[in-house]
Protein backbone atom coordinates (compact mmCIF):
# COMPACT_ATOMS: atom_id res chain seq x y z
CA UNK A 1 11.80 -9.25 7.17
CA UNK A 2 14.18 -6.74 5.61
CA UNK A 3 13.77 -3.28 6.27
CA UNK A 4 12.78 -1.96 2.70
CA UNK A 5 10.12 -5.09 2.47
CA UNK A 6 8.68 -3.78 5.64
CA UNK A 7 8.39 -0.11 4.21
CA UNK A 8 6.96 -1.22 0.90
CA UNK A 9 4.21 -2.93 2.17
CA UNK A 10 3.57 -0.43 4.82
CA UNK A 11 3.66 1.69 1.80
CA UNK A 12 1.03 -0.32 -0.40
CA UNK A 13 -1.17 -0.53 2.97
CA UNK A 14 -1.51 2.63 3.70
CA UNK A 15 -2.00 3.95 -0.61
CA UNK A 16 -5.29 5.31 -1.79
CA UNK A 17 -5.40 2.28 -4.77
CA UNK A 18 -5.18 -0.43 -1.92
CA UNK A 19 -8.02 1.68 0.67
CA UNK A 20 -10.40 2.01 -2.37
CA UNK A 21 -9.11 -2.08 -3.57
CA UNK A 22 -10.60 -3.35 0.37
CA UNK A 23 -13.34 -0.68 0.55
CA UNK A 24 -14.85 -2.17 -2.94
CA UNK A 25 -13.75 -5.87 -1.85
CA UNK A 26 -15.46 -6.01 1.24
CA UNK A 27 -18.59 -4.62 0.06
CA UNK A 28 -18.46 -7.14 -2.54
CA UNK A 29 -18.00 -10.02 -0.17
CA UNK A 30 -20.67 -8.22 1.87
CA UNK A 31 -23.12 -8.27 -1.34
CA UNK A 32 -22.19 -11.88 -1.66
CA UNK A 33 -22.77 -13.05 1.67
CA UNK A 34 -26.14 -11.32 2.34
CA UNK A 35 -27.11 -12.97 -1.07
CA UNK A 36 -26.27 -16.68 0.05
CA UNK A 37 -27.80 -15.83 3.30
CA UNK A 38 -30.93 -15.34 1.61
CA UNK A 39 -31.01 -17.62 -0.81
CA UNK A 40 -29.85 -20.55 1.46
CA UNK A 41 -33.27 -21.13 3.71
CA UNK A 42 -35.61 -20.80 0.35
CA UNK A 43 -33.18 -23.05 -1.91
CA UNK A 44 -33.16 -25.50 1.04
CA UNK A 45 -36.68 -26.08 1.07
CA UNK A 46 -37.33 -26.01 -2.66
CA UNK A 47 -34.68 -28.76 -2.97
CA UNK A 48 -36.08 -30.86 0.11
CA UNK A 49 -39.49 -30.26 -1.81
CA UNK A 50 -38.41 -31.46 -4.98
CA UNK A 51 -36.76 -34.15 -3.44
CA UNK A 52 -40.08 -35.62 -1.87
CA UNK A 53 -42.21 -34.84 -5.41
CA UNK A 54 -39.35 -37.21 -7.06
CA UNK A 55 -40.06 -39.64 -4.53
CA UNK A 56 -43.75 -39.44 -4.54
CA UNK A 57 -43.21 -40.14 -8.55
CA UNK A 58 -41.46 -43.07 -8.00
CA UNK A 59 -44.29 -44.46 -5.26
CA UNK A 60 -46.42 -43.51 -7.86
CA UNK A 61 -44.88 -45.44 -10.55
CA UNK A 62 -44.67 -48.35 -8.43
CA UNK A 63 -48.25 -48.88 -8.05
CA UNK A 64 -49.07 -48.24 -11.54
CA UNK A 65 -46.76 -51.08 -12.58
CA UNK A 66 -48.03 -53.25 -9.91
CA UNK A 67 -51.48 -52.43 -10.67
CA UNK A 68 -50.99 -53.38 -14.11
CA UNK A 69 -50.15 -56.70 -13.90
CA UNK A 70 -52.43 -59.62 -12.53
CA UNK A 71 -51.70 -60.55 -8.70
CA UNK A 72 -49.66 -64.28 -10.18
CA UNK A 73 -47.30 -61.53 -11.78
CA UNK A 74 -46.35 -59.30 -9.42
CA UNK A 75 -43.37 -61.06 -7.66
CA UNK A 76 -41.66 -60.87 -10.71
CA UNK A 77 -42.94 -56.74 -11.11
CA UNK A 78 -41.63 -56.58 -7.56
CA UNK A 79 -38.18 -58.08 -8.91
CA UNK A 80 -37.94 -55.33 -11.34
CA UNK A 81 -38.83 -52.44 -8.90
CA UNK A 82 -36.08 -53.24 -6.52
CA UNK A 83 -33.58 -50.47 -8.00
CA UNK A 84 -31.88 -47.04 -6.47
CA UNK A 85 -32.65 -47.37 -2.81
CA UNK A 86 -35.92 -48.84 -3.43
CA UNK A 87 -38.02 -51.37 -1.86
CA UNK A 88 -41.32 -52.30 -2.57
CA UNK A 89 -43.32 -55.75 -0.37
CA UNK A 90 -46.39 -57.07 -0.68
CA UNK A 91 -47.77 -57.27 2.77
CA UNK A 92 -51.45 -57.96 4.21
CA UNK A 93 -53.91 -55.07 5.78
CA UNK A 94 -52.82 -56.07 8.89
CA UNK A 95 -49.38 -55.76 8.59
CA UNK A 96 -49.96 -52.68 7.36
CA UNK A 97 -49.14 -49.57 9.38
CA UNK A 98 -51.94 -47.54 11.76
CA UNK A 99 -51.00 -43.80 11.16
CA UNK A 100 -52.56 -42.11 8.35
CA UNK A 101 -50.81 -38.96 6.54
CA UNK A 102 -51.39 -35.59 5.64
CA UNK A 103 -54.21 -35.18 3.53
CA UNK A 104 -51.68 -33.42 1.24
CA UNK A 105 -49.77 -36.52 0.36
CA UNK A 106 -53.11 -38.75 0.20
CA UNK A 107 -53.58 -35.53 -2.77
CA UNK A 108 -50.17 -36.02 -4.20
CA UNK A 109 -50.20 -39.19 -4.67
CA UNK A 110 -54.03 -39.36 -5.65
CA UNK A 111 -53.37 -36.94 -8.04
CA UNK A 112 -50.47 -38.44 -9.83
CA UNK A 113 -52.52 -42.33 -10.19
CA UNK A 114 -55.80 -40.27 -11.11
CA UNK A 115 -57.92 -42.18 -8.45
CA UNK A 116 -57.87 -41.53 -4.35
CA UNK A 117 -55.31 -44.21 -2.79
CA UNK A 118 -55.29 -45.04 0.73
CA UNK A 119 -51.94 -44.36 2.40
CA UNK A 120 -51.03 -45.66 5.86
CA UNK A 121 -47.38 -43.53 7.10
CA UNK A 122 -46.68 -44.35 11.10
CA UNK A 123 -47.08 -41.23 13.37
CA UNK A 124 -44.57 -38.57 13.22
CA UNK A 125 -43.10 -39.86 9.96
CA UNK A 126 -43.13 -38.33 6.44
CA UNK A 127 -41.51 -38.22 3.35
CA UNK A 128 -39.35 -34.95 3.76
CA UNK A 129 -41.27 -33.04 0.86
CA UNK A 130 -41.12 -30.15 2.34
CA UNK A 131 -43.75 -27.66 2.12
CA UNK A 132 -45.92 -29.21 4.67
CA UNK A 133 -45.94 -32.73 3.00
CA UNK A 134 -44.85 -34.72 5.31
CA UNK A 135 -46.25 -35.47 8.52
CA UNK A 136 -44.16 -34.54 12.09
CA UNK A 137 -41.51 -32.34 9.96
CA UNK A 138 -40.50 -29.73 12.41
CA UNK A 139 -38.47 -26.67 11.89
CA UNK A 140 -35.99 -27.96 14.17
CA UNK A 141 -36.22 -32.00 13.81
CA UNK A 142 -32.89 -33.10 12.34
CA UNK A 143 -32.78 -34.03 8.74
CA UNK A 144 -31.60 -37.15 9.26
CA UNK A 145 -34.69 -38.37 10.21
CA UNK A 146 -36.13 -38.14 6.67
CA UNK A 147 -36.02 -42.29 6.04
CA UNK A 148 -39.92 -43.22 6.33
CA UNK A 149 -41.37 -46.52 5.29
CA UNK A 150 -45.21 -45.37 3.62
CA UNK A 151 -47.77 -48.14 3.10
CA UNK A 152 -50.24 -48.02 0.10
CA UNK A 153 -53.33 -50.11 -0.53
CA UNK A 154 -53.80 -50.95 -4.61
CA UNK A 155 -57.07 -50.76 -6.11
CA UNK A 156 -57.64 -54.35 -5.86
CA UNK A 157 -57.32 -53.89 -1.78
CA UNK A 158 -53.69 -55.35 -1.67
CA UNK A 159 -51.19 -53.60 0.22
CA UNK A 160 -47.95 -52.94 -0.86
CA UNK A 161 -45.24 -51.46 1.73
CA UNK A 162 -42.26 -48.39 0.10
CA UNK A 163 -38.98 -48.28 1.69
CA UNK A 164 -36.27 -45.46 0.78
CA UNK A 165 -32.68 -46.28 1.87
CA UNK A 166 -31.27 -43.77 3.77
CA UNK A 167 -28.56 -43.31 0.43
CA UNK A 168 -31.51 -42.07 -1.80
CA UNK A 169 -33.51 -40.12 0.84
CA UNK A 170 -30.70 -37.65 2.18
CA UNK A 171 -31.67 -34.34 1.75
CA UNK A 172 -29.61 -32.47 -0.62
CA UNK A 173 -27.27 -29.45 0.61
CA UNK A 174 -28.88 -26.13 0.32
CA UNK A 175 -25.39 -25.11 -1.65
CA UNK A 176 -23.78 -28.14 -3.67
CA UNK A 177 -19.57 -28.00 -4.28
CA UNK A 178 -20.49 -27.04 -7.84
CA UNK A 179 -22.39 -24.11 -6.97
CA UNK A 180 -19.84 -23.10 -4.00
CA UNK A 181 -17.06 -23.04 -6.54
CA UNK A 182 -18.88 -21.59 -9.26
CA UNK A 183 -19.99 -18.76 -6.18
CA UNK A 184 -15.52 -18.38 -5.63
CA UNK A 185 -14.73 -18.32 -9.27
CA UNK A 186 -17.18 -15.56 -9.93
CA UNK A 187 -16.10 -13.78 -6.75
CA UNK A 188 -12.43 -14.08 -7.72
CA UNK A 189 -13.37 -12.29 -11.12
CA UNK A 190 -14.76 -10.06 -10.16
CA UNK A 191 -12.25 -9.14 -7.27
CA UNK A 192 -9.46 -9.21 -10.28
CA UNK A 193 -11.76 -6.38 -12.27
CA UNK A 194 -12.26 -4.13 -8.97
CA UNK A 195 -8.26 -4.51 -8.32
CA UNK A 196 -7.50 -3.69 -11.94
CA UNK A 197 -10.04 -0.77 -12.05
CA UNK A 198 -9.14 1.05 -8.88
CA UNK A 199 -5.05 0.63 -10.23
CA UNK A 200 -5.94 2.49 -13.07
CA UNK A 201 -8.10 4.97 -11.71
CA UNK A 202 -5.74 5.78 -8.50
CA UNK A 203 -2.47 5.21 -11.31
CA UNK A 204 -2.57 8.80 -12.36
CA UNK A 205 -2.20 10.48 -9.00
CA UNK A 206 0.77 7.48 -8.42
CA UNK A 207 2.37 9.75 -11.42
CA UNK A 208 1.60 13.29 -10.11
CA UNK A 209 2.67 12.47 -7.06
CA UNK A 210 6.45 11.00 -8.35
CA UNK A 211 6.11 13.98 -11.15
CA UNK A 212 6.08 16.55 -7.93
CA UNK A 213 8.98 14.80 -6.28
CA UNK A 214 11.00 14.56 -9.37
CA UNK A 215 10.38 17.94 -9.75
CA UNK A 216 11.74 19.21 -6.52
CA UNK A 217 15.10 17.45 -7.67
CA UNK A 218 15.22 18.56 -11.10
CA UNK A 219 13.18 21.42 -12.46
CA UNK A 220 14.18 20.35 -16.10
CA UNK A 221 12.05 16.92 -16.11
CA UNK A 222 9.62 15.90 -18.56
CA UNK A 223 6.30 17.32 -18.10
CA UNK A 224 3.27 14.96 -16.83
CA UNK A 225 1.14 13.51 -19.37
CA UNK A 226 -2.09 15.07 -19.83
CA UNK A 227 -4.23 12.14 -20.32
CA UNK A 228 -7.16 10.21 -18.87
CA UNK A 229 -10.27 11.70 -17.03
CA UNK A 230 -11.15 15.79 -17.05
CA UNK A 231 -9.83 15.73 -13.73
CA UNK A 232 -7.01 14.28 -13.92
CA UNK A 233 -5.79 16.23 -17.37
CA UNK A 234 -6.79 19.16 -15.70
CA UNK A 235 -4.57 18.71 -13.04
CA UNK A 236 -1.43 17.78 -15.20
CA UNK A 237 -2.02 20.97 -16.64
CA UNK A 238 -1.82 22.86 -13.84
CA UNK A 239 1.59 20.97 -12.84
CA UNK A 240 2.95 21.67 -15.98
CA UNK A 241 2.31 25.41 -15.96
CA UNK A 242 3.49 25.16 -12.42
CA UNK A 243 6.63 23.39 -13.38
CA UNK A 244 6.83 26.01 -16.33
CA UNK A 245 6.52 29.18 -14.04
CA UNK A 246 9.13 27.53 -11.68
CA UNK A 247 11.15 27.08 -14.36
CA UNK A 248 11.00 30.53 -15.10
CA UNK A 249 11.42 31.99 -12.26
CA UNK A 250 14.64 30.20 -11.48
CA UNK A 251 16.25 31.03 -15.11
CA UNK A 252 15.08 34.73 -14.12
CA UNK A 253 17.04 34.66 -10.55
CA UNK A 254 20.30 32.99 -12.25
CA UNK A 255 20.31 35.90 -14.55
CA UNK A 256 19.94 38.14 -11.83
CA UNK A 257 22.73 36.33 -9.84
CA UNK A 258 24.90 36.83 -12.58
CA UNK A 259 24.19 40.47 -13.07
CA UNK A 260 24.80 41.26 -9.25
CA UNK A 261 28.11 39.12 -9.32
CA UNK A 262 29.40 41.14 -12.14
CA UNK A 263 27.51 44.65 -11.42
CA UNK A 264 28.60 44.83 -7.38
CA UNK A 265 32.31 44.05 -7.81
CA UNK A 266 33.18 46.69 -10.30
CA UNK A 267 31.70 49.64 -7.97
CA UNK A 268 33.64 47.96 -4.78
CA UNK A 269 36.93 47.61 -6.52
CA UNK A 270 36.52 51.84 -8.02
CA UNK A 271 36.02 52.10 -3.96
CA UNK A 272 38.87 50.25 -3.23
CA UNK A 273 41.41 52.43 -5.38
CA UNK A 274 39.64 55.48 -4.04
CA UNK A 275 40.16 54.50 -0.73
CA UNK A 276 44.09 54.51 -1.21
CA UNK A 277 43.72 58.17 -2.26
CA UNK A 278 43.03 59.48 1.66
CA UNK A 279 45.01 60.80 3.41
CA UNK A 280 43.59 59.84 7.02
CA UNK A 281 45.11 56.51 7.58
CA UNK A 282 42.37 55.67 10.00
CA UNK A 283 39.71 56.73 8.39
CA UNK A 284 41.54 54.57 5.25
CA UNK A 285 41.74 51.98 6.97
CA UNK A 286 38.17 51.97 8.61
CA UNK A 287 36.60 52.21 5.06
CA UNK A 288 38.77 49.11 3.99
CA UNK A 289 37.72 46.82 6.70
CA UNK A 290 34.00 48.04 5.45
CA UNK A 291 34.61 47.53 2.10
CA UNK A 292 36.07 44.47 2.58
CA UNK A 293 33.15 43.12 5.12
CA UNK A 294 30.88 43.86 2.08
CA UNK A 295 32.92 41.39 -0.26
CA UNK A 296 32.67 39.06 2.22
CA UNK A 297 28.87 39.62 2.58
CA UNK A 298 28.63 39.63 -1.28
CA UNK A 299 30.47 36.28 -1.93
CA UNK A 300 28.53 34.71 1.09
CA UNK A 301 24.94 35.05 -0.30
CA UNK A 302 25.91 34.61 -3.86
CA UNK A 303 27.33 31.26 -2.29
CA UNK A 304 24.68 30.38 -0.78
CA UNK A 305 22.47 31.36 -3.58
CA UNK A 306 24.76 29.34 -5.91
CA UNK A 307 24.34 26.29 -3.65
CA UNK A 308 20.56 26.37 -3.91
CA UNK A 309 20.83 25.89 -8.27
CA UNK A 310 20.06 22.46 -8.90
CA UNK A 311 20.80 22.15 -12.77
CA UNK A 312 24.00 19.89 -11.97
CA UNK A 313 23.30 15.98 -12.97
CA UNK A 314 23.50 13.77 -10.77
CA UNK A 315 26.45 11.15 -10.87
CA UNK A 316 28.10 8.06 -9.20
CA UNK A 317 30.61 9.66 -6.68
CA UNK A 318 33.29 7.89 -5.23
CA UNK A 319 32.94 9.08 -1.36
CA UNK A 320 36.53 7.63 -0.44
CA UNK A 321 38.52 9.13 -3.54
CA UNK A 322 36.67 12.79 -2.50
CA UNK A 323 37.32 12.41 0.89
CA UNK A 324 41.16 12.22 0.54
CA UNK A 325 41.17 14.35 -2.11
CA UNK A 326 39.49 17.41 0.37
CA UNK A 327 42.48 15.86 3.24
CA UNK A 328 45.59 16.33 0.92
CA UNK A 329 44.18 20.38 -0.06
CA UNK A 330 44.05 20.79 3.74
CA UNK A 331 47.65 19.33 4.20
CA UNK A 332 48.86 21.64 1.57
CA UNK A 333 47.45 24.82 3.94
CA UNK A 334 49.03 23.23 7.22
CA UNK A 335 46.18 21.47 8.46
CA UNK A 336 45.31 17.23 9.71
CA UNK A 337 42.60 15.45 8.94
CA UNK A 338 41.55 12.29 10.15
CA UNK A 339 39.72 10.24 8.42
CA UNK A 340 37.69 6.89 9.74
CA UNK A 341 35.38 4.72 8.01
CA UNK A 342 34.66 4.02 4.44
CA UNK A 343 31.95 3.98 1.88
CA UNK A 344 31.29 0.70 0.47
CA UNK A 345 30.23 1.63 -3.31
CA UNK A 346 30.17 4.81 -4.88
CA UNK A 347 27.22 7.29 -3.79
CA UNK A 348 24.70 9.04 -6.47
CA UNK A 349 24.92 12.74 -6.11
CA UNK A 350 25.78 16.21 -7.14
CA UNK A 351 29.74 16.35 -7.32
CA UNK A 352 30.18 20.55 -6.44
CA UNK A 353 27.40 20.88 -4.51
CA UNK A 354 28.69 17.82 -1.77
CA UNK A 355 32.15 18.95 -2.02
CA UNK A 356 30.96 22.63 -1.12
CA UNK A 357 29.11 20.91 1.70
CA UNK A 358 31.52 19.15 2.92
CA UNK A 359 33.82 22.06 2.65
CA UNK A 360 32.16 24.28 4.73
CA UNK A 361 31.76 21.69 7.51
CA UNK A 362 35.55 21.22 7.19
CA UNK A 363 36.48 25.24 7.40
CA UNK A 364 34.36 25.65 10.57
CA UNK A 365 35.97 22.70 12.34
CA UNK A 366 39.55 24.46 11.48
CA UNK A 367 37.68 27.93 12.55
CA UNK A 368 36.75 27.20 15.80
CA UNK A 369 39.31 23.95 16.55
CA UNK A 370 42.42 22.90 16.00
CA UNK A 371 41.90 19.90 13.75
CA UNK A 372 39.12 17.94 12.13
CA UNK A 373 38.03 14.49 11.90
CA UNK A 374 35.47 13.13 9.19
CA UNK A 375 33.38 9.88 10.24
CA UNK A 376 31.96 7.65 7.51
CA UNK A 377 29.13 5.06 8.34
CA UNK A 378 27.46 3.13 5.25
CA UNK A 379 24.68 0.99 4.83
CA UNK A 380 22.23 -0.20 1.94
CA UNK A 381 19.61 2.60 3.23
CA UNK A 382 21.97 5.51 3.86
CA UNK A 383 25.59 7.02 3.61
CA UNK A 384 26.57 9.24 6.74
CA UNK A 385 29.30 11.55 7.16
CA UNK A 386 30.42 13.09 10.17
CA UNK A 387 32.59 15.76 10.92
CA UNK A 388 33.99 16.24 14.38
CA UNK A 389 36.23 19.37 16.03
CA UNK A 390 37.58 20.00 19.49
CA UNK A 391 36.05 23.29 19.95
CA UNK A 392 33.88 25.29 22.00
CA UNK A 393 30.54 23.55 20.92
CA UNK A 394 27.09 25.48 20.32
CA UNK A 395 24.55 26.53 22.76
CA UNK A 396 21.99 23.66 22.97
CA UNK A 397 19.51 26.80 22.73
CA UNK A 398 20.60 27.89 19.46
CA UNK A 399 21.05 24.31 17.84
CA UNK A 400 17.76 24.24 15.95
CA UNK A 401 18.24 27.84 14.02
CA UNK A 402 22.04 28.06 13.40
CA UNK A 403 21.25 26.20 10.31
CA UNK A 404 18.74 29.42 9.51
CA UNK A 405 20.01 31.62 6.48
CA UNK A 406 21.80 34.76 8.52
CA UNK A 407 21.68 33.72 12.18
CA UNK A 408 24.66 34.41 13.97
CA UNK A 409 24.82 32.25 17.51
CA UNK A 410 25.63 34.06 20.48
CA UNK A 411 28.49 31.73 21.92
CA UNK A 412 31.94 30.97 21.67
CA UNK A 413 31.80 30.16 18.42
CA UNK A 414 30.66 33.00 16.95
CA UNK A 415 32.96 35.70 16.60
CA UNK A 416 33.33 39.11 14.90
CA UNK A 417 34.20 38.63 11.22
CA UNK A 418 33.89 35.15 11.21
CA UNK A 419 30.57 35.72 8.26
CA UNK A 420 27.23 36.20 7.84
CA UNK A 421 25.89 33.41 9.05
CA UNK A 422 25.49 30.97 5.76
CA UNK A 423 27.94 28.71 5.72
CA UNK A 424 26.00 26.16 7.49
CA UNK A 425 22.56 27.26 5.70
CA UNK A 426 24.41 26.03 2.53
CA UNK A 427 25.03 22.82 3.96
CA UNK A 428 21.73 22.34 5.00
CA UNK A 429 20.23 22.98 1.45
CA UNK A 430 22.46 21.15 -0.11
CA UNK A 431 21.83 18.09 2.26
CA UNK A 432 17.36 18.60 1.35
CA UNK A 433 18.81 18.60 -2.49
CA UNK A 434 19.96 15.51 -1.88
CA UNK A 435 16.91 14.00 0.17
CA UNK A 436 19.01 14.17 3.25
CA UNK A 437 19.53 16.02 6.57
CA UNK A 438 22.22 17.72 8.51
CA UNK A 439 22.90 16.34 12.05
CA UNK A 440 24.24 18.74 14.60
CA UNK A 441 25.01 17.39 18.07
CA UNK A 442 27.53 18.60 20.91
CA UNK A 443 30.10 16.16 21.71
CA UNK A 444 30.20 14.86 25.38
CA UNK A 445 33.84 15.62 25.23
CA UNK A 446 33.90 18.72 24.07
CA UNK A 447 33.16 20.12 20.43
CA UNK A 448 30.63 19.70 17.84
CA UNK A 449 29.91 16.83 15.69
CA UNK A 450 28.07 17.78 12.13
CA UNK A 451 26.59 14.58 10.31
CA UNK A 452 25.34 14.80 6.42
CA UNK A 453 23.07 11.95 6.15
CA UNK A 454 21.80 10.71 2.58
CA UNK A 455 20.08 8.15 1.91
CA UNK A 456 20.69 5.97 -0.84
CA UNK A 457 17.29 5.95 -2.70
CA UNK A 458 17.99 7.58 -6.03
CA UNK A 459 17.37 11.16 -6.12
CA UNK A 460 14.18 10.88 -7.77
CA UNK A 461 12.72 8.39 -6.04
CA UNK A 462 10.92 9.62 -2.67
CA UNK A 463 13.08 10.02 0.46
CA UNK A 464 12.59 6.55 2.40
CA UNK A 465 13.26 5.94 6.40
CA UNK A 466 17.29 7.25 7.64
CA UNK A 467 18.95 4.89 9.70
CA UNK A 468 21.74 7.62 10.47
């Protein structure tokens, strides 16, 4: 099964609309099943029951007819009475049987003709009535034992002998195939009206929960709907005046960005021409490697604070046509880079901010190295991009917080005036903007290897498993 299969329906599984969808099903099929267990012992013996009144009808009928006609006419009654799994013989008292019933069939049947009959059943037979009615009917004894010939003597002292095929007497399932379908059409109703309600209950926190991720990839988005329940309106509103404050706040630190850019530089450049006016060349010179340090210190965070602005749309990027592009500007300034692999389709992301990623990662290989070499690996899940120097590596101690805004590594690699320790920051924020990560990893022969992995879910959608 393909990867992203796998993930959505590990996804589905483990969702609050399919928990509450199984919680809600299986007490239903609980409900159900309790119910039938119930219902099947007490349905069982009211059919069985009924079952042995019908018959005791028929008996009934039987003798009436019989009865009715003169003793010369009742071969031909008899002729007539031979129907549905019914047999009815004249036969003499001493062919007749020697067990006697249950006074409450003698009753039955008594009460039905309107005059006491003698009935004659052989021991440990009965009629499978049910409710006591027959005679020898155990709780255990197997149903199919519910044939019985009965013997009944007419009012004129003739005896007449009632056999039930075995076709007519079965006893009846306690649940027919009408009533079990009927049970699974009903069941799968009602399953279809649980599964609908819990999607549309659980649906709105489905959209809050996409509306916060869209959100953490573009600040402008449309604001949640505030519909549905007072719970869930209440909470859109709070995500909108969330998303409004954020909103605000990062219009507010733009302007401020802008301000600083403009209001720092003109007091450092005044310094600068002052600066020319002393006469102490040292000292001159000392307070132009300051003043220059504090350029450098100044252009670094507004960088970096430029690099965390996420108001650039997102757009099909052709990794292949950017990757040469970055080799020929190095060419022109005297430097190689190698490039192996290649994308296979053009990768949705934010042009400056990848190419000031990739940048960086380029200008520290050629810091600390000699040359550079970039590493592309694509897939239908992600897009990774390597790049490799020759250099002096990093301290496996300081790997996990180089990538911290301001830390400077104490190793070979980190030299005096060589920043302020965001260049790599940058590359790690811009790598979260993009749902991805940044990969560093010593070389075994010698250097460091820095990997931007993205995957290639679109930006809004949320991040899914890296195969980088």
């Amino acid at each position: 099964m393909p990867v992203a299969t796998q993930l959505g329906w590990r996804n589905l599984a483990s969702s609050l609309y399919a928990r509450m969808a199984l919680i809600l099903l299986a007490g239903l099929l609980v409900a159900q099943g309790v119910s039938i267990w119930l219902q099947w012992g007490e349905r069982a013996a009211v059919v069985t029951q009924a079952r042995g009144l019908h018959m005791m009808d028929r008996i009934a009928e039987a003798v009436r007819l019989l009865e009715a006609n003169a003793p010369a006419q009742r071969q031909t009654t008899l002729a007539a009475l031979q129907y549905d799994g019914l047999r009815v013989a004249l036969i003499t008292e001493q062919q007749a049987q020697a067990g006697t019933p249950r006074e409450n069939l003698r009753d039955t049947l008594s009460e039905r003709l309107g005059s006491p009959r003698e009935i004659r059943v052989l021991s440990g037979a009965g009629l499978g009535m049910g409710m006591g009615m027959g005679s020898g009917m155990g709780a255990g004894q197997p149903r199919g034992n519910l044939r019985r010939t009965v013997d009944v003597r007419l009012a004129d002292g003739q005896w007449i002998r009632v056999t039930t095929a075995a076709e007519s007497d079965a006893t009846a399932p306690a649940l027919s195939n009408t009533l079990i379908i009927q049970l699974l059409v009903s069941l799968a109703l009602v399953a279809a009206v649980v599964i609908f309600a819990v999607r549309q209950a659980t649906l709105p926190l489905q959209q809050l929960a996409q509306a916060a991720n869209t959100l953490g990839h573009d600040l402008d988005a449309q604001p949640l709907p505030e519909r549905g329940s007072t719970e869930t309106r209440h909470a859109a509103q709070a995500f909108n005046r969330m998303q409004t404050r954020i909103q605000r706040l990062v219009r507010e630190r733009a302007r401020a960005l802008a301000a600083v850019s403009h209001d720092l530089r003109t007091p450092l450049t005044r310094l600068r021409l002052r600066t020319e006016l002393i006469d102490d060349e040292a000292l001159r010179e000392q307070m132009a490697a300051d003043l220059e340090a504090m350029a450098a210190m100044i252009d670094a965070t507004l960088d970096y604070l430029r690099g965390l602005q996420t108001h650039e749309a997102v757009r099909a990027i052709d990794i292949n046509a950017l990757l040469e592009s970055m080799a020929d500007d190095a060419r022109v300034l005297g430097r190689h880079i190698q490039i192996e692999g290649l994308a296979h389709q053009p990768f949705n992301a934010r042009l400056s901010g990848l190419r000031r990623a990739l940048q960086n990662l380029i200008d520290n290989a050629f810091k600390y190295a000699q040359g550079a070499r970039i590493c592309v690996q694509d897939s239908t899940a992600s897009l990774s991009i390597t790049v490799e120097d020759d250099g002096p590596g990093i301290a496996p101690a300081d790997l996990p917080r180089v990538t911290e805004p301001y830390f400077r590594a104490d190793s070979a690699r980190s030299q005096p005036g060589d920043g302020v320790g965001l260049g790599l920051s940058i590359v790690r924020d811009i790598a979260l903007l993009h749902d991805g990560e940044l990969i560093l990893n010593n070389r075994a022969q010698g250097g460091l290897a820095a990997t931007l992995c993205l995957p290639r879910q679109s930006a809004v959608a949320p991040p899914g498993v890296k195969d980088c």
